[in-house]
Each structure stands twice: as C-alpha cells, then as structure tokens.
N, C-alpha and C. Protein backbone atom coordinates (compact mmCIF):
# COMPACT_ATOMS: atom_id res chain seq x y z
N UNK A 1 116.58 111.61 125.32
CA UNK A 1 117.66 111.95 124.43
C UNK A 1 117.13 112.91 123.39
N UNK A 2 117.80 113.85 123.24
CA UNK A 2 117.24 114.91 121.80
C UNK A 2 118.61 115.79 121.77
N UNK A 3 118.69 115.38 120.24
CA UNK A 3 120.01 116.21 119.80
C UNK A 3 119.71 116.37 118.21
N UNK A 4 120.13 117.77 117.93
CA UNK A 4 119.91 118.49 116.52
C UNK A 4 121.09 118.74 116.75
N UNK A 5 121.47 118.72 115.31
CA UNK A 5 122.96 118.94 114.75
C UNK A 5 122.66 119.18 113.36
N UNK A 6 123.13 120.65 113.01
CA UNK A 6 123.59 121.07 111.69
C UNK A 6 124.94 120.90 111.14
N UNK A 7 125.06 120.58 110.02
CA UNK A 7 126.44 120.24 109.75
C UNK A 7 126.41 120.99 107.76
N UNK A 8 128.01 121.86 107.62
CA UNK A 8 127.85 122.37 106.48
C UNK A 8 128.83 121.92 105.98
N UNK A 9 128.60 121.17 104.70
CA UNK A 9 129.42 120.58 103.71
C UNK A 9 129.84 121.42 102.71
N UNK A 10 130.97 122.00 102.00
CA UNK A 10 130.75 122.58 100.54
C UNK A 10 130.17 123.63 100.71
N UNK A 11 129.75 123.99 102.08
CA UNK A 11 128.80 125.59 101.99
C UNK A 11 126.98 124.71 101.87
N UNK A 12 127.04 123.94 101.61
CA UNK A 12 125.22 123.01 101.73
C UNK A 12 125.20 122.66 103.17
N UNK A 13 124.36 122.90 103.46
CA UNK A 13 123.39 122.94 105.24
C UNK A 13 122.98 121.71 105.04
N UNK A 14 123.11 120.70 106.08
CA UNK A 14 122.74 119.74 106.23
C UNK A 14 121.95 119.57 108.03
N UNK A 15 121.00 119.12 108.06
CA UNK A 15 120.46 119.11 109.90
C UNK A 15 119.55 117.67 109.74
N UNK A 16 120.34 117.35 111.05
CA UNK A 16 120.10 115.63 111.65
C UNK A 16 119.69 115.88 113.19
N UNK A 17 118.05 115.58 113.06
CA UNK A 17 117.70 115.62 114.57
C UNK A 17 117.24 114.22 114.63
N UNK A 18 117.28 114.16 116.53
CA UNK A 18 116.89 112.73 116.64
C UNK A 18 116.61 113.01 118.24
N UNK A 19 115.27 112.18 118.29
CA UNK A 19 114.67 112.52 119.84
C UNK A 19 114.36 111.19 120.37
N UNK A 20 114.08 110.99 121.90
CA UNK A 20 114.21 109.57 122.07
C UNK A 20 113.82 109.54 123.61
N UNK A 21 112.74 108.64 123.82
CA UNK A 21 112.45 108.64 125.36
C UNK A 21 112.10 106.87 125.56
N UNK A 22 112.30 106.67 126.75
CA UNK A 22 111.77 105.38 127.52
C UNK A 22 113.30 104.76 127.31
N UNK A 23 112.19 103.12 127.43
CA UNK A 23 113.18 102.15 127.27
C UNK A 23 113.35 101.40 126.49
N UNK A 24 114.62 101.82 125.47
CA UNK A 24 114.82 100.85 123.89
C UNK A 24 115.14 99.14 123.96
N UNK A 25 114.89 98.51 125.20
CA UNK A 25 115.33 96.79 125.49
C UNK A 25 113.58 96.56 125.13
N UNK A 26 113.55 95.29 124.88
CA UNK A 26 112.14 94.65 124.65
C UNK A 26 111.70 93.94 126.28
N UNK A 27 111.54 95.55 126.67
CA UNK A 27 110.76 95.15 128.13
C UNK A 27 109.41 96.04 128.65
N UNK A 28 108.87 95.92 129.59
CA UNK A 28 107.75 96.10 129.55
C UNK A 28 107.89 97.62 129.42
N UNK A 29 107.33 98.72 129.40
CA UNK A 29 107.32 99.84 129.34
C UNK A 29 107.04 100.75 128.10
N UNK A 30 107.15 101.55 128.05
CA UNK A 30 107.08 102.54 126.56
C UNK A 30 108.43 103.22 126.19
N UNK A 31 108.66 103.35 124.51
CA UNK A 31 109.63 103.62 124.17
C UNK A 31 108.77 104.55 122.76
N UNK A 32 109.76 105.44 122.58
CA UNK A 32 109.72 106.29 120.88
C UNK A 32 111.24 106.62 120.89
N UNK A 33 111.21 107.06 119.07
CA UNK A 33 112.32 107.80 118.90
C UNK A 33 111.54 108.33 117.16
N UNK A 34 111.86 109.76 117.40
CA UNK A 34 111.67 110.38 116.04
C UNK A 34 113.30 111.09 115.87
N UNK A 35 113.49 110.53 114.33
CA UNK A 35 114.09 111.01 113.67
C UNK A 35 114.11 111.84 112.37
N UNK A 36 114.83 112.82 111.79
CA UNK A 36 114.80 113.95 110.80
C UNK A 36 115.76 114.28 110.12
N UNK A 37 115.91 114.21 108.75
CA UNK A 37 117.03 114.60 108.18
C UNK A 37 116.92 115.75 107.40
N UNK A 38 117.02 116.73 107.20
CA UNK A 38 116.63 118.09 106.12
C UNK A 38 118.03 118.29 105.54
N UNK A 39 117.80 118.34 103.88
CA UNK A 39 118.66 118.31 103.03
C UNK A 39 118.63 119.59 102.25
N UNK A 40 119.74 120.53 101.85
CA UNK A 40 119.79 121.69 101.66
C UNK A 40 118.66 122.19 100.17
N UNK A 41 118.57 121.19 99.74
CA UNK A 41 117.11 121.39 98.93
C UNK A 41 116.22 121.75 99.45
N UNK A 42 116.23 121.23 100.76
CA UNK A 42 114.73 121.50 101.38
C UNK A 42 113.76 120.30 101.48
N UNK A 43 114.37 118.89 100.85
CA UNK A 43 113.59 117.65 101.14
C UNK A 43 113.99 117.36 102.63
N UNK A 44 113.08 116.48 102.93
CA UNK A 44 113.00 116.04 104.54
C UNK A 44 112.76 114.45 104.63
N UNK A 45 113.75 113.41 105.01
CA UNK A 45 113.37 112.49 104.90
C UNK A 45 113.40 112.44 106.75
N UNK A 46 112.44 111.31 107.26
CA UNK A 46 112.01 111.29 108.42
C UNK A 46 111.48 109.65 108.58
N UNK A 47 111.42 109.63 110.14
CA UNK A 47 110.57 108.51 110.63
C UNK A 47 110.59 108.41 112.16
N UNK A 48 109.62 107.59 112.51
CA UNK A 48 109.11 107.42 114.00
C UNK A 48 108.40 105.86 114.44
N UNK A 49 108.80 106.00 116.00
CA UNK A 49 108.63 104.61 116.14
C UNK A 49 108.58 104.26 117.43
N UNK A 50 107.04 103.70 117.85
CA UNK A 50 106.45 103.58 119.34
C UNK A 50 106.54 102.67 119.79
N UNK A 51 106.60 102.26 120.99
CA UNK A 51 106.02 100.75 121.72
C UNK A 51 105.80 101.07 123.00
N UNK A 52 104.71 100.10 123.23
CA UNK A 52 104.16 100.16 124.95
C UNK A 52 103.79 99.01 124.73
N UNK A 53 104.17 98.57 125.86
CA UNK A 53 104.49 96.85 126.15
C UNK A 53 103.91 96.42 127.93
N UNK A 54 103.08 95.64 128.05
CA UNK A 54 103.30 95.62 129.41
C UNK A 54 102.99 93.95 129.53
N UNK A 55 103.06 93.34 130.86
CA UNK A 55 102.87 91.48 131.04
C UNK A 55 102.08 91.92 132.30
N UNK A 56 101.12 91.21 132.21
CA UNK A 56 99.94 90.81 133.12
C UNK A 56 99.63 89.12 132.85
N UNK A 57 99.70 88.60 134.54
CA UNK A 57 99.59 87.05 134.21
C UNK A 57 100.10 86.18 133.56
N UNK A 58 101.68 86.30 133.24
CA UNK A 58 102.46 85.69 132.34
C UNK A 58 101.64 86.23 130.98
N UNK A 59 101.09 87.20 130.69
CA UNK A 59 100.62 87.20 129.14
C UNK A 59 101.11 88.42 129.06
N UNK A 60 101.81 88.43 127.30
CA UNK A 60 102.56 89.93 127.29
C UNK A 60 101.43 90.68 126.02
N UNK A 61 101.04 92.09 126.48
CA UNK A 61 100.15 92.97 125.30
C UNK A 61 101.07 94.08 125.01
N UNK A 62 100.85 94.63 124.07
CA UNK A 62 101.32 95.77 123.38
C UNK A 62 100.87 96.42 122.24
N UNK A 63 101.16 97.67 122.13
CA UNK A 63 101.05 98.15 120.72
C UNK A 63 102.28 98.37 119.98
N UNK A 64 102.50 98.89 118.85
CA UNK A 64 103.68 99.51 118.31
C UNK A 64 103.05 100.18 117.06
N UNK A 65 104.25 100.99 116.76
CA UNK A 65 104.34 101.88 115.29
C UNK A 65 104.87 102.38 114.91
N UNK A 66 105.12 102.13 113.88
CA UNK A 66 106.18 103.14 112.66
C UNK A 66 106.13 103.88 111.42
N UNK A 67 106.89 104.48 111.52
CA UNK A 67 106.67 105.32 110.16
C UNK A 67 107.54 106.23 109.68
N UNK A 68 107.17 105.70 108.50
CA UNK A 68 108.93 106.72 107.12
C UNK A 68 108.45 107.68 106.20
N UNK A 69 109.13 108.86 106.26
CA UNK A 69 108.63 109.56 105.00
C UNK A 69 109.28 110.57 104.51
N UNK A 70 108.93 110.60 102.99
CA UNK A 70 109.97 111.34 102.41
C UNK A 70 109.43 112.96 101.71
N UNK A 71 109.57 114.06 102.34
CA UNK A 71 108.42 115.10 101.94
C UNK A 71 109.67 115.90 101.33
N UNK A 72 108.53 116.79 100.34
CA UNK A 72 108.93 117.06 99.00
C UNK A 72 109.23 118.73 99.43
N UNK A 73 110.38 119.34 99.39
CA UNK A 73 110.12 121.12 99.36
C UNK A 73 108.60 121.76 99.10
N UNK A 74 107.90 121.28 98.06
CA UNK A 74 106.96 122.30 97.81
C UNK A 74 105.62 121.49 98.75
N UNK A 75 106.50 120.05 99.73
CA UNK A 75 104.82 120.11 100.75
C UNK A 75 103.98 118.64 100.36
N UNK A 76 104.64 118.54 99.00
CA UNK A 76 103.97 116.66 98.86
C UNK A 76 104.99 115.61 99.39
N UNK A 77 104.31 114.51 100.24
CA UNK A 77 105.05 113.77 101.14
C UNK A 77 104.39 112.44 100.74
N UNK A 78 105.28 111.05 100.80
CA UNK A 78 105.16 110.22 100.35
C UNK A 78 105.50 109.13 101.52
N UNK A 79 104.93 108.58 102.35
CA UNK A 79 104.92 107.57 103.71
C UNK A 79 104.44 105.96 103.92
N UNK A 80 105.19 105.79 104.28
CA UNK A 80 104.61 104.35 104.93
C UNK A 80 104.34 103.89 106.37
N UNK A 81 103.49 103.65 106.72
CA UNK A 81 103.10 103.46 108.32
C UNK A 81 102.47 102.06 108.31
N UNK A 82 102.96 101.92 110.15
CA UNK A 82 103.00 100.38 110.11
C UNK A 82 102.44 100.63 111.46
N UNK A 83 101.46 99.71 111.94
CA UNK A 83 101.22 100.00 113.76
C UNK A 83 100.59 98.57 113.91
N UNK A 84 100.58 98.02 115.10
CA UNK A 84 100.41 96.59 115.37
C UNK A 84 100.33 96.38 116.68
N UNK A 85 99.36 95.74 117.01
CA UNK A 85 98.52 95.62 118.50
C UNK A 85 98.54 93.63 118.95
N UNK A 86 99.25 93.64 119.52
CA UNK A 86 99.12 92.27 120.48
C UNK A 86 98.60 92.33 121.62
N UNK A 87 97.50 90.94 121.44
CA UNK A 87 96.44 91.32 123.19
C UNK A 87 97.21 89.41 123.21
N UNK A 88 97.03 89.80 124.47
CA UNK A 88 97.15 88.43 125.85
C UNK A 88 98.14 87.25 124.96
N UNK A 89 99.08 87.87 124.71
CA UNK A 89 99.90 86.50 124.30
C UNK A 89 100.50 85.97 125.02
N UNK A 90 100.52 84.55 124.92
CA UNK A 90 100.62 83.44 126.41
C UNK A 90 102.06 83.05 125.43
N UNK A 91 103.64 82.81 126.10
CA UNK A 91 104.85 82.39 125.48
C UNK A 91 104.92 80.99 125.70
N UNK A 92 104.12 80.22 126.59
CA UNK A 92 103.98 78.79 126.65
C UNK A 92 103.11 78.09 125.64
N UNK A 93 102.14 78.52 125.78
CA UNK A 93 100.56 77.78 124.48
C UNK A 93 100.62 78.63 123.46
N UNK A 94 101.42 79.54 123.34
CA UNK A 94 101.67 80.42 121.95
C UNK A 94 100.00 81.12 121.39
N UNK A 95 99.36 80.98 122.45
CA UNK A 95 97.83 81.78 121.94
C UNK A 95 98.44 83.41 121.67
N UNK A 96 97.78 84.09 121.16
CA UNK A 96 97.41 85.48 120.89
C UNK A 96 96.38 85.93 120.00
N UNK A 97 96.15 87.51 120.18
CA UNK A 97 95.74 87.94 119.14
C UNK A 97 96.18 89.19 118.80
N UNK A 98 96.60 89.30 117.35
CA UNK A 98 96.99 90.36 116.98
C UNK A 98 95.91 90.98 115.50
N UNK A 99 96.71 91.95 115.58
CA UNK A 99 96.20 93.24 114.56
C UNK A 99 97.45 94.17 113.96
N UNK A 100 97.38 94.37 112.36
CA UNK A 100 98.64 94.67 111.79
C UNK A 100 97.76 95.57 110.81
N UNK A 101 98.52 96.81 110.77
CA UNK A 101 98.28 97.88 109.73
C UNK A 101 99.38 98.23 108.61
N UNK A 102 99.24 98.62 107.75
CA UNK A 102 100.27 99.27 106.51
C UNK A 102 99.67 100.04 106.10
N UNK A 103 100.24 100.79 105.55
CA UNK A 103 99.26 101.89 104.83
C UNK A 103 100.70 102.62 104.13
N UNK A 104 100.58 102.72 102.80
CA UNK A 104 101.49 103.43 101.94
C UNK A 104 100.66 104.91 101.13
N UNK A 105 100.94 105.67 101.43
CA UNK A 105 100.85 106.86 100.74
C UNK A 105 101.43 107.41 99.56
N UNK A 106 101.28 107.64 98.12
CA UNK A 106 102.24 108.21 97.60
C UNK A 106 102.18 109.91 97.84
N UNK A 107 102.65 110.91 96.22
CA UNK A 107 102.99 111.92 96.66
C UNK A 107 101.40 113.01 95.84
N UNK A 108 100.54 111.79 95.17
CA UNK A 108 99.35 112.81 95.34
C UNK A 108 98.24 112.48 96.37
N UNK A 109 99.03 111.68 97.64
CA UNK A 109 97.64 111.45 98.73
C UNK A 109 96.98 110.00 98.16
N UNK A 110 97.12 109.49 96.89
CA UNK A 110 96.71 108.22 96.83
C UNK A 110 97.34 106.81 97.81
N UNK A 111 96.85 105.90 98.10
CA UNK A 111 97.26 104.81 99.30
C UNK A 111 96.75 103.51 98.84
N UNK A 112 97.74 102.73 99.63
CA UNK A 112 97.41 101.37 99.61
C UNK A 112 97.70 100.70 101.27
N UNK A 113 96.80 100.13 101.71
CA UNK A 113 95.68 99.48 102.90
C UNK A 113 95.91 97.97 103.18
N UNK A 114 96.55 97.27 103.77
CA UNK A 114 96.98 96.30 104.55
C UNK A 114 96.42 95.81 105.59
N UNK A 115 95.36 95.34 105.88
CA UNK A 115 95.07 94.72 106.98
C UNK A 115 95.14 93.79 107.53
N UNK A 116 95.71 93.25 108.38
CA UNK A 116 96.05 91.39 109.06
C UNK A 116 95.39 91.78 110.31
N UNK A 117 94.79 90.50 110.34
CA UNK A 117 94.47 90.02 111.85
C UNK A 117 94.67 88.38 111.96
N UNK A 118 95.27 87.97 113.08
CA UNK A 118 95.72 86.69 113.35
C UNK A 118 95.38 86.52 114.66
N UNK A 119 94.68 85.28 114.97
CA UNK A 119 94.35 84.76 116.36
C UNK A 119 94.50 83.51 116.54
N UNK A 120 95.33 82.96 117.41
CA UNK A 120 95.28 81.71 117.68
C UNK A 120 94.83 81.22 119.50
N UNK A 121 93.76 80.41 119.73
CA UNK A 121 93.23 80.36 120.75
C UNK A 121 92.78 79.17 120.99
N UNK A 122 92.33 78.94 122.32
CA UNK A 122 91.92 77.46 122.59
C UNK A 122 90.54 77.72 122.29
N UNK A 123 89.78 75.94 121.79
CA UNK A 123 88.74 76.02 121.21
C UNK A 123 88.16 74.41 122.27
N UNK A 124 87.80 74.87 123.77
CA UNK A 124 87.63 73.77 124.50
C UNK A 124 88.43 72.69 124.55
N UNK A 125 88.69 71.55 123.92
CA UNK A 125 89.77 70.62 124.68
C UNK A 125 90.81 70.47 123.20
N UNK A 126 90.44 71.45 122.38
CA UNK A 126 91.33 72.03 120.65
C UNK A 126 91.68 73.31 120.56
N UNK A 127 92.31 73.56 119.34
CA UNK A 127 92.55 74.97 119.23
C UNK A 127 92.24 75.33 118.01
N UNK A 128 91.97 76.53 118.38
CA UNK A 128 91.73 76.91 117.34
C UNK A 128 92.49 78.53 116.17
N UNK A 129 92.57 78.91 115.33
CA UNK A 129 93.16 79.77 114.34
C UNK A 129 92.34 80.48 113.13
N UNK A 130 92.98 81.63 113.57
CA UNK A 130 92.27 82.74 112.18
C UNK A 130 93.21 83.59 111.90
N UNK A 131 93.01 83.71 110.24
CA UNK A 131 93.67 85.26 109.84
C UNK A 131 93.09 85.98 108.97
N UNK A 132 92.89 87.12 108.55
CA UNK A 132 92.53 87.82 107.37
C UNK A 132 93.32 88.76 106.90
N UNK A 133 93.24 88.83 105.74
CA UNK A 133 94.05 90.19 104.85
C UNK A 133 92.90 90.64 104.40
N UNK A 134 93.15 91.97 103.90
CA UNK A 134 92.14 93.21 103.39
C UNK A 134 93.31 94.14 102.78
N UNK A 135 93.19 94.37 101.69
CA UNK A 135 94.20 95.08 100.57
C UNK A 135 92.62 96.04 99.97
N UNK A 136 93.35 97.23 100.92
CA UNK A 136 92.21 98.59 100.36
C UNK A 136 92.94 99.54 99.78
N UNK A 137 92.03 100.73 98.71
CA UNK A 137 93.01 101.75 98.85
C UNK A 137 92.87 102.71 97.85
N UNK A 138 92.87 104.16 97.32
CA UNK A 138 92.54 104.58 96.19
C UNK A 138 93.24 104.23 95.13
N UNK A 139 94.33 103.49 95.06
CA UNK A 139 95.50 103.06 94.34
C UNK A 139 95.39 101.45 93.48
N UNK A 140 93.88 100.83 94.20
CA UNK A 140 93.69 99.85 93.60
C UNK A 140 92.07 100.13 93.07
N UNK A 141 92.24 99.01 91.74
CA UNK A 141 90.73 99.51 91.47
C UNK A 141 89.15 98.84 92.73
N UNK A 142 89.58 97.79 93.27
CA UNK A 142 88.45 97.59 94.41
C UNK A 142 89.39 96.99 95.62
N UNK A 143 88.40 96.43 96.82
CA UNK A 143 88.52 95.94 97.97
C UNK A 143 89.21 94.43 97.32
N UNK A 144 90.00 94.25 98.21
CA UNK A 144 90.54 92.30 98.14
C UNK A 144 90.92 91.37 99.43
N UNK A 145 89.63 90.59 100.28
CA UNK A 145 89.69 90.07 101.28
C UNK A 145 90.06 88.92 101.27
N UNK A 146 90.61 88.02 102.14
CA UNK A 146 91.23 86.78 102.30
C UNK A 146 90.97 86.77 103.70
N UNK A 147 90.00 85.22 104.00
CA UNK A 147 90.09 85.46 105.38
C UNK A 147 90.49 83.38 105.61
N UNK A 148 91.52 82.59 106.56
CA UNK A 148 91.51 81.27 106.76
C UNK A 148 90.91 81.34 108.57
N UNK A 149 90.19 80.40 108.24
CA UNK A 149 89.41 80.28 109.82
C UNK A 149 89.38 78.62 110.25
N UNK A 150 90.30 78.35 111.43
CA UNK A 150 90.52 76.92 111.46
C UNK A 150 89.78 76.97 113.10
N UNK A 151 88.27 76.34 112.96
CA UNK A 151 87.53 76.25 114.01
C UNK A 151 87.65 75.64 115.24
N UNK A 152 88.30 74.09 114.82
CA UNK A 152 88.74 73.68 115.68
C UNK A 152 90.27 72.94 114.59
N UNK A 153 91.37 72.71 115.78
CA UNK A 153 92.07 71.62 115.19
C UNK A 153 93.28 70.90 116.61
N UNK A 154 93.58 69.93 115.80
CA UNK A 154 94.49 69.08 116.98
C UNK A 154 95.78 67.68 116.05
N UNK A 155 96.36 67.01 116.64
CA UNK A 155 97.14 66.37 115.82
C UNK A 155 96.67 65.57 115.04
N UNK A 156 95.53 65.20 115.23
CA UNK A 156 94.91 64.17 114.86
C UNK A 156 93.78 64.62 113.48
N UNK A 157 93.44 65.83 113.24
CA UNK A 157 92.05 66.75 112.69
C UNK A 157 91.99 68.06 112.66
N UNK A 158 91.29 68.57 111.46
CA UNK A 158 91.00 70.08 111.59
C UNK A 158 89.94 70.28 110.85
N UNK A 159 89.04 71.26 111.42
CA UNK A 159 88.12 71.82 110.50
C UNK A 159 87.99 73.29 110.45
N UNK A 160 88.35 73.48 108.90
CA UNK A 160 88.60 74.43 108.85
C UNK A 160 87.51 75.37 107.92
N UNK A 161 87.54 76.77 107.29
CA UNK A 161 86.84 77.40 105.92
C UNK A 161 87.80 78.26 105.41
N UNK A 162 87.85 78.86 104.01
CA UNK A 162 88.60 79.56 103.56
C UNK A 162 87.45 80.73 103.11
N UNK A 163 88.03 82.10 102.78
CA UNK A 163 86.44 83.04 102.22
C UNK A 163 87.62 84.26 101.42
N UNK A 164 86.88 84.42 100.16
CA UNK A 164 87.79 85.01 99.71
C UNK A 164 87.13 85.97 98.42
C-alpha cells in the first residue's frame, strides 16, 4: 500500500503519505507501515513501525519497532523509538525472553535510554525469573540500574537477589 495525498486548505498545502507492506494480523510474517505528515510551515510530524514474527516448535520469536517524530523546518527533530525482541516464548509454561528499548531524543540531540530485559525460564524441576532496567542518557546526570533475579522459585519457595 503507498499513497501520498496533498490536500490545500485556505491556499496552505497540506501532504499525508502513508506506505505499508506485509501482513497487519498478529501472524507469523513481517509487517511495516511508515507514515508522514508535512505541514505548510514546513514541520514534519512522522512515524514507523516493524514486526517479524515467526513460530518454530510451538514457540513464537520476534522483533518489533517503532518510532515518532516531530522535525523542526530548520532540521532539529525530536523522537521516540521503541524496538523489542522476543526469543522462544512457549504460550503454555509462559517461559520467554525478551529485550525492550526506548530511547527519547529531544531537539538538541540530548536522550534518555530505557533498557528492560525480562526472562522467565525453567530452573530444573523450578523456575526461574529476571529483569533489569538501565535508565541512560545525556539528559540525566549518571547511569541508574535495577536488576530482580529470582534463581529458583515454586509454590512453596523462592530465592531470590535484588542489585541496584
């Protein structure tokens, strides 16, 4: 799918594009769509947005990503991006592991840094769980980690650590 359309209001130019391939259902395959709005100022607000998905062995992996942004006539642009990776997630034992990004930009290139990772997995005849955050970025004055790590656990017990 790709269709640009200008449209003039009042004599002000307005243009709405929008492009688009695969398959937009939550099934296995790859999908995008970028979209564009240009406003007779000359600002550009925009965004985009991936997935590739596939199931091997009853376990479903994928990536994805997105992203918004609002750029300025004279060239400074201000964004947020998001992208996120799932390996071998089982929909019965609810194991996976994932990976999650953010990242905010403002409009002098300064950012702020989001990192998650979450795993939940069997731990021999238990299971076991982890996550961490990481908040980076020129926008803060240092690094700020959080990580919960549950080694083993079951209905009965858990042993866990926190690190921070």
């Amino acid at each position: 799918f790709d269709s640009k359309n200008k449209v003039e209001v009042f004599s002000e130019k307005y243009e709405l594009n929008v492009q688009s391939q695969g398959n937009p259902k939550p099934v296995d395959g790859k999908f995008n769509v970028k979209v564009s709005l240009l406003l007779p100022t000359g600002r550009q607000f925009g965004g985009e947005f991936q997935r590739d998905a596939s199931t091997k062995d009853e376990k479903r992996s994928g990536k994805m990503a997105a992203s918004v942004y609002d750029k300025q006539p004279g060239g400074k642009k201000r964004s947020v991006e998001w992208a996120g990776e799932l390996k071998d997630m089982d929909v019965k034992t609810k194991f996976f592991d994932a990976v999650h990004n953010v990242k905010y930009s403002d409009l002098e290139g300064k950012d702020v840094v989001l990192d998650v990772t979450l795993k939940h997995a069997p731990a021999g005849s238990y299971k076991s769980a982890a996550g961490s955050l990481k908040v980076s970025g020129s926008l803060l004055p240092q690094v700020t980690e959080l990580s919960v790590v549950v080694d083993e656990y079951c209905e009965h017990h858990a042993k866990y650590h926190v690190n921070g």
